[in-house]
PDB file of N, CA and C in Angstrom:
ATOM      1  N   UNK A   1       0.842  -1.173   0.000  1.00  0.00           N
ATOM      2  CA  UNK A   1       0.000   0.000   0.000  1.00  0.00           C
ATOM      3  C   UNK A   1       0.889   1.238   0.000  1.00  0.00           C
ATOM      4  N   UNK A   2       0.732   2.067  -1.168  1.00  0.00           N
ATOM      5  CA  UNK A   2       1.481   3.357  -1.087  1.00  0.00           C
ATOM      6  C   UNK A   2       0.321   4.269  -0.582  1.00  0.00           C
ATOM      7  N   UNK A   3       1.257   5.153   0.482  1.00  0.00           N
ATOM      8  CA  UNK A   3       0.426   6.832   0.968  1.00  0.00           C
ATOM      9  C   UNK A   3       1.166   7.610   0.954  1.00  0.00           C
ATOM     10  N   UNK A   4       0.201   8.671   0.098  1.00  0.00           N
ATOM     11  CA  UNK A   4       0.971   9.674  -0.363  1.00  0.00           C
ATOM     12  C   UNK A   4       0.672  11.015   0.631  1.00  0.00           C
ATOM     13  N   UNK A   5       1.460  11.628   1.929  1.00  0.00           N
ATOM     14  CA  UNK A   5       1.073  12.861   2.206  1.00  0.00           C
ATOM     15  C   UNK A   5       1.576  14.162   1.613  1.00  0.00           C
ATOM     16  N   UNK A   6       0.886  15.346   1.109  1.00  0.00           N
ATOM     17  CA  UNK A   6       1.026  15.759   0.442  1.00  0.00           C
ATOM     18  C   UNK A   6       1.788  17.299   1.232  1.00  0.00           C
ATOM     19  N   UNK A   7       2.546  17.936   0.720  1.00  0.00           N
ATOM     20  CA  UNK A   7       3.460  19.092   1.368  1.00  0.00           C
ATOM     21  C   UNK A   7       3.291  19.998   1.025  1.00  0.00           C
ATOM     22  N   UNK A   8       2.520  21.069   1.706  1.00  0.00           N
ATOM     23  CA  UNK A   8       2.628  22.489   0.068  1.00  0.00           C
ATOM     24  C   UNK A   8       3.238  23.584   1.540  1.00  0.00           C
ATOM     25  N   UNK A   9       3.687  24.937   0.983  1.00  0.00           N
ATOM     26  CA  UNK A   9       4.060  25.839   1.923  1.00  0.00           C
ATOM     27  C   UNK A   9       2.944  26.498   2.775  1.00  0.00           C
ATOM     28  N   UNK A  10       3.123  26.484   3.544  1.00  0.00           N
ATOM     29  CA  UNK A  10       2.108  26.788   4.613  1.00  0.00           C
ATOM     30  C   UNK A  10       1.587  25.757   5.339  1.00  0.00           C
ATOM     31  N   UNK A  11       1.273  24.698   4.781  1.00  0.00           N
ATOM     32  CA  UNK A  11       0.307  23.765   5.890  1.00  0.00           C
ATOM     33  C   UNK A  11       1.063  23.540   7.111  1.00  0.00           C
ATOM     34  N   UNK A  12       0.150  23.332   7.998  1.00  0.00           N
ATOM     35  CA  UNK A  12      -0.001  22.951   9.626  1.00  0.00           C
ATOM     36  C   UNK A  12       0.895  21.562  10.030  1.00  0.00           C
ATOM     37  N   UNK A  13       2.326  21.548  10.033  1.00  0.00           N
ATOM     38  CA  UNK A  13       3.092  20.520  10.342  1.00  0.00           C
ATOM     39  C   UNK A  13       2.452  19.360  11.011  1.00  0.00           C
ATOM     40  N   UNK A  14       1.567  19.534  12.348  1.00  0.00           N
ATOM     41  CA  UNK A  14       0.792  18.770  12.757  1.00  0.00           C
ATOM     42  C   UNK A  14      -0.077  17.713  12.718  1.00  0.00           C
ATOM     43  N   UNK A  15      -0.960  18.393  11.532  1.00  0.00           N
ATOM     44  CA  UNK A  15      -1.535  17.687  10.241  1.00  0.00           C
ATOM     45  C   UNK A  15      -1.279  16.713   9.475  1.00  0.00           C
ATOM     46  N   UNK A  16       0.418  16.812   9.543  1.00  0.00           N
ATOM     47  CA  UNK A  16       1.215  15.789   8.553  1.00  0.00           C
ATOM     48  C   UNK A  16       1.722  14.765   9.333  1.00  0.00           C
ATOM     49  N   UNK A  17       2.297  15.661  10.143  1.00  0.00           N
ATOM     50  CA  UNK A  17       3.135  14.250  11.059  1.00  0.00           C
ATOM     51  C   UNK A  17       2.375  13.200  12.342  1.00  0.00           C
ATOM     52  N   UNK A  18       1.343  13.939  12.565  1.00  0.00           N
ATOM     53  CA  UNK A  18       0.325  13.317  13.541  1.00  0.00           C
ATOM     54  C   UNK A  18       0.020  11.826  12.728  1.00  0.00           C
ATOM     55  N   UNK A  19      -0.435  12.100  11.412  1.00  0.00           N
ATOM     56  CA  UNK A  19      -1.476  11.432  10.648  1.00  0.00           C
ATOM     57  C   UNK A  19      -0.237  10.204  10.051  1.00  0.00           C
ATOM     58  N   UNK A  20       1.216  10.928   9.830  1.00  0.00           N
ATOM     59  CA  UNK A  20       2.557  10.324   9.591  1.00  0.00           C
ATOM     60  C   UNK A  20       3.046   8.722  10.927  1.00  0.00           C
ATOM     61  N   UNK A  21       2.545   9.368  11.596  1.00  0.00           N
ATOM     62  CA  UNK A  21       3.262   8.691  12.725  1.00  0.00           C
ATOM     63  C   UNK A  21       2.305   7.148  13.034  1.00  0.00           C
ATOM     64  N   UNK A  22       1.159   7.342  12.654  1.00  0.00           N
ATOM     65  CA  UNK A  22       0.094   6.364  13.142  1.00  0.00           C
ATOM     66  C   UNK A  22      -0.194   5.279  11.741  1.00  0.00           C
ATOM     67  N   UNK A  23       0.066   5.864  10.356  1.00  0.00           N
ATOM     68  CA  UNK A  23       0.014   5.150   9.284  1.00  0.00           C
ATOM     69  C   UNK A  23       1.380   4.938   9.001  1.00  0.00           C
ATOM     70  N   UNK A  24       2.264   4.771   9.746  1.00  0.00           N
ATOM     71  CA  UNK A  24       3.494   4.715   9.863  1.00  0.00           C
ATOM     72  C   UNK A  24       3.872   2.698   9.991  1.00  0.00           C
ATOM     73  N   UNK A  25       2.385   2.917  11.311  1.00  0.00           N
ATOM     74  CA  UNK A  25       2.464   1.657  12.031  1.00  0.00           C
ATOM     75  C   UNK A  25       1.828   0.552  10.853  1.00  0.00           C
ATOM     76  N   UNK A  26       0.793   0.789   9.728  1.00  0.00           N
ATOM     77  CA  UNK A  26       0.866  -0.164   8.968  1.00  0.00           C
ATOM     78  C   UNK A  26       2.003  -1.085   8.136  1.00  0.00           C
ATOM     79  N   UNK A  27       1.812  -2.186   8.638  1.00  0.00           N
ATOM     80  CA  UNK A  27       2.483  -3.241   8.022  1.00  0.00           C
ATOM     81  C   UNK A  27       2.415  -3.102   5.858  1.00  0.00           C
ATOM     82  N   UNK A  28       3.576  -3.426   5.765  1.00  0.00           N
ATOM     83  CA  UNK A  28       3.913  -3.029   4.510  1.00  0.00           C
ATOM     84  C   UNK A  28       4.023  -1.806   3.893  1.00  0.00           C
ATOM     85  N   UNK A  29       3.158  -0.416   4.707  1.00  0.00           N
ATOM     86  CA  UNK A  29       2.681   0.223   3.731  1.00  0.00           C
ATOM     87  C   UNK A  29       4.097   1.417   3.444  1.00  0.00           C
ATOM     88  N   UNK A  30       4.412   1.971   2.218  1.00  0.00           N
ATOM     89  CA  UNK A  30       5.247   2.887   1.528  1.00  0.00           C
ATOM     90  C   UNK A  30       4.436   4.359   1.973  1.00  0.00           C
ATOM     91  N   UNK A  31       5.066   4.977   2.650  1.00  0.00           N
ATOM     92  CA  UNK A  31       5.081   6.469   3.154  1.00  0.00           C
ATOM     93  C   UNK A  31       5.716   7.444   2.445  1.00  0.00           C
ATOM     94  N   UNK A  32       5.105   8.231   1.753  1.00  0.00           N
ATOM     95  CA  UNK A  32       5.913   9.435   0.970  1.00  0.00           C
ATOM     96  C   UNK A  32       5.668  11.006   1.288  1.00  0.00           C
ATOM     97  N   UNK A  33       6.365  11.783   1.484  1.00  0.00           N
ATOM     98  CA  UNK A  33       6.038  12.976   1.636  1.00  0.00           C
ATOM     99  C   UNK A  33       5.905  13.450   0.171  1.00  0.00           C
ATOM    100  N   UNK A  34       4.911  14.043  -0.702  1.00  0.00           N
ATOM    101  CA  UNK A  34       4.701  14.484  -1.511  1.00  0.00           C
ATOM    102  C   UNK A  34       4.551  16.047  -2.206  1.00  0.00           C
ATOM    103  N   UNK A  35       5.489  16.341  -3.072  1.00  0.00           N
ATOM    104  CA  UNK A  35       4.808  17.744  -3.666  1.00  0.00           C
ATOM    105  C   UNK A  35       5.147  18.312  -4.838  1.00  0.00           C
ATOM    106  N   UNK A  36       5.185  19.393  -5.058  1.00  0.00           N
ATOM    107  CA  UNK A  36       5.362  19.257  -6.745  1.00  0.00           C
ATOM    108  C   UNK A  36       6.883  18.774  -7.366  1.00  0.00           C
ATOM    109  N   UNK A  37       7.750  18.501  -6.503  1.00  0.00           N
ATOM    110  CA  UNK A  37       9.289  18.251  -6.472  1.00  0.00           C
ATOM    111  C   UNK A  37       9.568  18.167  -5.147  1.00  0.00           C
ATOM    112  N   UNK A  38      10.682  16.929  -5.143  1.00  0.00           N
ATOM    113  CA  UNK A  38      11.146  16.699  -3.708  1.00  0.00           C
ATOM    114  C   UNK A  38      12.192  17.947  -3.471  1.00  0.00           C
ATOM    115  N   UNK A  39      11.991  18.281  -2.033  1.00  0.00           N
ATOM    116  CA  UNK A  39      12.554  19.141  -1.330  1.00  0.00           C
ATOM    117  C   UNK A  39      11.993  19.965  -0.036  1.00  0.00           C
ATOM    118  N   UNK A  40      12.597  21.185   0.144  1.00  0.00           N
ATOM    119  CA  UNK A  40      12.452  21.125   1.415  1.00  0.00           C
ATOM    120  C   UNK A  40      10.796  22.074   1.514  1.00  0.00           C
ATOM    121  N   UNK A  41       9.698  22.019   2.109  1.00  0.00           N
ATOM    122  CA  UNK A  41       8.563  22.523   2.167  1.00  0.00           C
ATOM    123  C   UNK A  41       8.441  23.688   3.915  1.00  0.00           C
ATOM    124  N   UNK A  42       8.704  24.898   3.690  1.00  0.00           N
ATOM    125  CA  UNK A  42       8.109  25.478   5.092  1.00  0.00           C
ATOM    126  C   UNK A  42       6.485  25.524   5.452  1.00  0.00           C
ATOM    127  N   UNK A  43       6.544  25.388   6.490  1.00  0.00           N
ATOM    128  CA  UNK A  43       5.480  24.930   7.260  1.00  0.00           C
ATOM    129  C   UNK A  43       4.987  26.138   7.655  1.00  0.00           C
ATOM    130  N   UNK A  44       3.122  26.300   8.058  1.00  0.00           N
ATOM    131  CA  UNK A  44       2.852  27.859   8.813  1.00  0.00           C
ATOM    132  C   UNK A  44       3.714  28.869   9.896  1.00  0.00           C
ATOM    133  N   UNK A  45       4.221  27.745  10.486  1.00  0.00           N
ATOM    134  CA  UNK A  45       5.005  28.346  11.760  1.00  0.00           C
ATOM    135  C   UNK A  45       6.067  29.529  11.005  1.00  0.00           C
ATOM    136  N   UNK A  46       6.529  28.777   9.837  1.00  0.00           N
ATOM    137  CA  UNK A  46       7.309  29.845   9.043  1.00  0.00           C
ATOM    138  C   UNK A  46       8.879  29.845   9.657  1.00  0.00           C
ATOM    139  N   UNK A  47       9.026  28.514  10.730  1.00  0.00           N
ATOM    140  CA  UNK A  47      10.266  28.431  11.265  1.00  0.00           C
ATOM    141  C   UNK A  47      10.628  26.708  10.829  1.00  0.00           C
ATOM    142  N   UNK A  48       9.868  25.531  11.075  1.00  0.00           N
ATOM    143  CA  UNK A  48       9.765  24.664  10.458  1.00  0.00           C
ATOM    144  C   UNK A  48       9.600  23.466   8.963  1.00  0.00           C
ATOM    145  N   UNK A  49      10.528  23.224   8.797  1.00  0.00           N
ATOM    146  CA  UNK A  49      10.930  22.946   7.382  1.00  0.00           C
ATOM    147  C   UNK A  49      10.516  21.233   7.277  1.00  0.00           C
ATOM    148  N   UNK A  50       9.570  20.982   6.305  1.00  0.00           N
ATOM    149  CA  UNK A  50       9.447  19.519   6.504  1.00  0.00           C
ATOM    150  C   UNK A  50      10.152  19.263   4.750  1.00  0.00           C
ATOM    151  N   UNK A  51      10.251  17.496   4.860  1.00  0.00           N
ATOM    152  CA  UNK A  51      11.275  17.447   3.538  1.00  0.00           C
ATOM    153  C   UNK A  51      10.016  16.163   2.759  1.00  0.00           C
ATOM    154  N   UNK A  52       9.756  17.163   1.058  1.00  0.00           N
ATOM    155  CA  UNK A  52       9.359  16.386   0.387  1.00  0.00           C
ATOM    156  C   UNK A  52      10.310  15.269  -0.555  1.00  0.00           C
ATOM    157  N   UNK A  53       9.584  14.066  -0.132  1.00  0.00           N
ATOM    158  CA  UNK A  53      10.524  13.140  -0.723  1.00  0.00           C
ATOM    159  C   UNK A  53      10.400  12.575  -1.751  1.00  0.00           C
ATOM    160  N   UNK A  54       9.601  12.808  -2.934  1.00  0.00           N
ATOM    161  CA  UNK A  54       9.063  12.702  -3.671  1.00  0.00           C
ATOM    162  C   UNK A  54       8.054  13.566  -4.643  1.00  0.00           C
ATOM    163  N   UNK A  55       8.051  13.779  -5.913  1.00  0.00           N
ATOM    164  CA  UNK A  55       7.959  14.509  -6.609  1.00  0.00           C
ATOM    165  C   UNK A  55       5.948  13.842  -7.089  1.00  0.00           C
ATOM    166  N   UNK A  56       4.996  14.539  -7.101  1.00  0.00           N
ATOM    167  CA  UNK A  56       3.700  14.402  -7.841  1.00  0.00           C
ATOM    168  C   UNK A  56       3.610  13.237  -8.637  1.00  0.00           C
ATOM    169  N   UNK A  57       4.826  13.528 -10.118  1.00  0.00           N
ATOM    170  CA  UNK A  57       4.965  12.779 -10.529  1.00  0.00           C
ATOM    171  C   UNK A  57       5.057  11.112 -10.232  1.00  0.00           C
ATOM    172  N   UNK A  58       6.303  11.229 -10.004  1.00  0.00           N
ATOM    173  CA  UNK A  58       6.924  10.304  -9.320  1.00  0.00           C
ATOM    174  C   UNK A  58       6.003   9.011  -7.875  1.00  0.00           C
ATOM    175  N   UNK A  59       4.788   9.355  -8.160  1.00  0.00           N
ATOM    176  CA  UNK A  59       4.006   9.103  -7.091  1.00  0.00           C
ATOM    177  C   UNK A  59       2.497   9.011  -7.661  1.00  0.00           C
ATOM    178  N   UNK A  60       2.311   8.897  -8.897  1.00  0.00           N
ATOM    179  CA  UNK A  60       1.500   8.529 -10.345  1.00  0.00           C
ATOM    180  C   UNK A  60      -0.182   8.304  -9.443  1.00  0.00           C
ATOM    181  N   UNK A  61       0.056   6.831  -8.966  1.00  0.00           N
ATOM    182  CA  UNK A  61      -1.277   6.349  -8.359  1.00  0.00           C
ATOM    183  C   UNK A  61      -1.114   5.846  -7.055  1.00  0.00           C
ATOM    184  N   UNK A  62      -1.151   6.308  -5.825  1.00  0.00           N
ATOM    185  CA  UNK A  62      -1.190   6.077  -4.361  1.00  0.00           C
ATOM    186  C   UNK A  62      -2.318   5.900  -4.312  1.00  0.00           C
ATOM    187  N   UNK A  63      -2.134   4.417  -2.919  1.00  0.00           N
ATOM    188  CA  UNK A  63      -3.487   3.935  -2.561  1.00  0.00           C
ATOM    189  C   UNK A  63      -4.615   4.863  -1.563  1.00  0.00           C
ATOM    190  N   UNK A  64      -3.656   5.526  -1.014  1.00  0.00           N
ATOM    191  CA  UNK A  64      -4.256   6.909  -0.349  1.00  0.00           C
ATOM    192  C   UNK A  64      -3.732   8.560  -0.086  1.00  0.00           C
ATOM    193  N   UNK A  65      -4.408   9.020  -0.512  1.00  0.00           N
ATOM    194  CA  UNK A  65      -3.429  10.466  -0.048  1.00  0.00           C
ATOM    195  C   UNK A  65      -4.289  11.144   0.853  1.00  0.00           C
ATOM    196  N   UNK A  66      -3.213  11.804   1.907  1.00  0.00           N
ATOM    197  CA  UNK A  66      -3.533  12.684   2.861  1.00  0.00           C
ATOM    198  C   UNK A  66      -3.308  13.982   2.684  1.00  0.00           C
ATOM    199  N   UNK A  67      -4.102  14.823   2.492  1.00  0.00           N
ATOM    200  CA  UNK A  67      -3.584  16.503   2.696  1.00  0.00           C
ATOM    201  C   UNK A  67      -3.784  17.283   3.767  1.00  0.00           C
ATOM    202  N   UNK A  68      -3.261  17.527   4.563  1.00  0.00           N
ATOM    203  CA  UNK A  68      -2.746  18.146   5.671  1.00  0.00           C
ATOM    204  C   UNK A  68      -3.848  19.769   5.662  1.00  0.00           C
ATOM    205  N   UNK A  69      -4.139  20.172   6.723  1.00  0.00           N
ATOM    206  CA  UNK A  69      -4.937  21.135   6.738  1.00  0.00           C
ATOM    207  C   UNK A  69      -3.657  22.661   6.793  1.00  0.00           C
ATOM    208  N   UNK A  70      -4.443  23.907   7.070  1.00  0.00           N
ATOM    209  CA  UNK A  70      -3.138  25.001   6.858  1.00  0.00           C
ATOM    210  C   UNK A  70      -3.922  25.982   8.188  1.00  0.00           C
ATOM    211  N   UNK A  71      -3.119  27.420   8.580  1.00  0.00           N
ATOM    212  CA  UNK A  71      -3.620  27.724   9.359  1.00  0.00           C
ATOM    213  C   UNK A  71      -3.954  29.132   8.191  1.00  0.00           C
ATOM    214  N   UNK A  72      -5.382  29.307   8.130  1.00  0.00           N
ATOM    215  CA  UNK A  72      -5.375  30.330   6.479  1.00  0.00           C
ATOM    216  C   UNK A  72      -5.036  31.996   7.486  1.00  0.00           C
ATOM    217  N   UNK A  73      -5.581  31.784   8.725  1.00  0.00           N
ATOM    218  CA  UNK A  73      -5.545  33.445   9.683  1.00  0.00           C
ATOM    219  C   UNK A  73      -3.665  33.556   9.607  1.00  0.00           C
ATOM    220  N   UNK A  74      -2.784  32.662   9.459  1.00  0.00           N
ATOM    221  CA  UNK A  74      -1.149  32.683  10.253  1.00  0.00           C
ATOM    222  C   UNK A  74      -0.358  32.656   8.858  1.00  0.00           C
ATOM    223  N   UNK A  75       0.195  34.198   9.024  1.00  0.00           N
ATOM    224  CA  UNK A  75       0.517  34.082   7.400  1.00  0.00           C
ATOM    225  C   UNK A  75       2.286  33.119   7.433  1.00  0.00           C
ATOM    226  N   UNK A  76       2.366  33.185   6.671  1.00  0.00           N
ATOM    227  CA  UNK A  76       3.794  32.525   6.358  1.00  0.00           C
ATOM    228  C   UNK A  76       5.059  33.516   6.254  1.00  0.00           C
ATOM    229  N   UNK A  77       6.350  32.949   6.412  1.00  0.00           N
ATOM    230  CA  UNK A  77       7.430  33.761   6.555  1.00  0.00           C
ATOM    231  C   UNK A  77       8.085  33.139   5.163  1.00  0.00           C
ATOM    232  N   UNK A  78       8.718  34.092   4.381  1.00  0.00           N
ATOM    233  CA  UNK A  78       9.695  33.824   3.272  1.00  0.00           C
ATOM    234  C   UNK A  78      10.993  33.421   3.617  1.00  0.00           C
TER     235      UNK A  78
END
């Protein structure tokens, strides 16, 4: 079973790694951090850097994807 969680700038680190940590525990399953190119994704906090490991592409048909919620009021830092 591939899952794909998905990384964009801004979302709520929480979101990802909460949901990361518990589908973690499935047996067999392939965990990917996902986004439009692997690399590094900042998070709302705007201090926290999570790492996409895998590119959209590269990640064609996953058996599930997760997208992480954002905080839309907490703007982001460049």
């Amino acid at each position: 079973m591939q899952i794909a969680i998905v990384l964009y700038k801004g979302m709520t680190a929480l979101d990802a790694i909460g949901p990361y940590e518990v589908l973690n525990l499935i047996s067999g399953a392939e965990l990917r951090f996902v986004s439009n190119e692997p690399g590094p994704i900042i998070t709302d906090s705007g201090v926290l850097v999570l790492g996409a490991t895998h590119s959209f592409a590269e990640t064609p048909a996953p058996d599930l994807i997760l997208v992480p919620g954002s905080s839309a009021d907490t703007p982001t830092k460049s």
